[in-house]
Protein backbone atom coordinates (compact mmCIF):
# COMPACT_ATOMS: atom_id res chain seq x y z
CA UNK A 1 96.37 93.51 116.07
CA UNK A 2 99.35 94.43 113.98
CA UNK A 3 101.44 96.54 116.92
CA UNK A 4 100.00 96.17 120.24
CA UNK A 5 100.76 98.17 122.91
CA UNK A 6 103.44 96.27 124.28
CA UNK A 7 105.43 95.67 120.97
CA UNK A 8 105.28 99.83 120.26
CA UNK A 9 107.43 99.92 123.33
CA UNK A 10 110.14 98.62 121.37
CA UNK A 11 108.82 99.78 117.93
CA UNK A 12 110.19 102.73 115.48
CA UNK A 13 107.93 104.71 113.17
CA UNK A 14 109.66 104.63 109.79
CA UNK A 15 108.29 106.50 106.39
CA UNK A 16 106.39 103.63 105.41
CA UNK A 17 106.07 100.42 107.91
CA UNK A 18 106.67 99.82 111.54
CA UNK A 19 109.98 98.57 112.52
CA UNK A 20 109.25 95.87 115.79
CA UNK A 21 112.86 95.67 117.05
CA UNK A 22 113.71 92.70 118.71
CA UNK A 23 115.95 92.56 122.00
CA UNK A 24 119.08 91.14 120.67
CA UNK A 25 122.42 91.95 121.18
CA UNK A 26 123.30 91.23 117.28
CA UNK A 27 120.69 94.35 116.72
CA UNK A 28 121.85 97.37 115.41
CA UNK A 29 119.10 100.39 116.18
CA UNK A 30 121.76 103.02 114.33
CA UNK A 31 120.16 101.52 110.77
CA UNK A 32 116.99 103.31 111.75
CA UNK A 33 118.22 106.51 112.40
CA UNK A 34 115.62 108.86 110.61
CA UNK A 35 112.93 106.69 112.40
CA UNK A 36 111.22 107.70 115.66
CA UNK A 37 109.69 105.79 118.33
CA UNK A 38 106.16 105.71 119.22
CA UNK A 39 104.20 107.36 121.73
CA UNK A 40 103.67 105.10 124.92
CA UNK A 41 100.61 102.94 124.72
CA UNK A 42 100.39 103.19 120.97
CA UNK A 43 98.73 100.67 119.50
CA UNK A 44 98.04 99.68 115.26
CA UNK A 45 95.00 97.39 114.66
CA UNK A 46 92.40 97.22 111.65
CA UNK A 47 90.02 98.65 113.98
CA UNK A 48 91.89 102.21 114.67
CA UNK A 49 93.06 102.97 111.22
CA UNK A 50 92.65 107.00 110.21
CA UNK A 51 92.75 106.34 106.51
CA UNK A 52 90.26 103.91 104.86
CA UNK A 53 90.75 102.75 101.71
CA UNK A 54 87.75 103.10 99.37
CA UNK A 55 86.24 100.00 96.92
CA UNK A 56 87.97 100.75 93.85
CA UNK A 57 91.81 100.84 95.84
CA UNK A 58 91.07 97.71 97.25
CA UNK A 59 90.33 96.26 94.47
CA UNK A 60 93.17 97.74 92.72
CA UNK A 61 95.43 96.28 95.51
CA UNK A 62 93.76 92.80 94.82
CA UNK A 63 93.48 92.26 90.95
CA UNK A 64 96.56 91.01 90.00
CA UNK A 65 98.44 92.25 86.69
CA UNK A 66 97.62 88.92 84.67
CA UNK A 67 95.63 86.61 85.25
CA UNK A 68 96.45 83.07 87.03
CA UNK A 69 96.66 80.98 84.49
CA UNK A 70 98.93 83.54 82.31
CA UNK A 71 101.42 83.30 85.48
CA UNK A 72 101.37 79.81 86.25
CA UNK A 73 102.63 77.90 82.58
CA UNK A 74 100.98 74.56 81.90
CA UNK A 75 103.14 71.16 81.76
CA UNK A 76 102.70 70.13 78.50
């Protein structure tokens, strides 16, 4: 579960992510202006996604750039 249905009470749909605001008086909601909440009851999980990604964009999203032991130098 990523946003159950009780967190989207106090979650904003942004352009790209979910924004989970927490109840604090420090908060400032304004910095999310061009975000919208979410319909009541919504809920985000694995299981309810609309967009599957395929085989080849997962394992684009997985393979890393270099390899580990180009990242990680060797103590000499």
């Amino acid at each position: 579960m990523l946003v159950s249905e009780d967190e989207s009470r106090h979650t904003l749909e942004a352009e790209d992510m979910y924004v989970i605001q927490p109840s604090h008086p420090w908060w400032k909601s304004e910095n999310w202006m061009n975000a919208k909440p979410l319909p009541e009851g919504f809920r985000y999980s694995s299981d309810a996604n609309e967009r599957w990604l395929t085989r080849p964009e997962l394992e684009e999203l997985v393979t890393p750039e270099t390899s580990a032991a180009e990242a990680v130098p060797t103590s000499a």
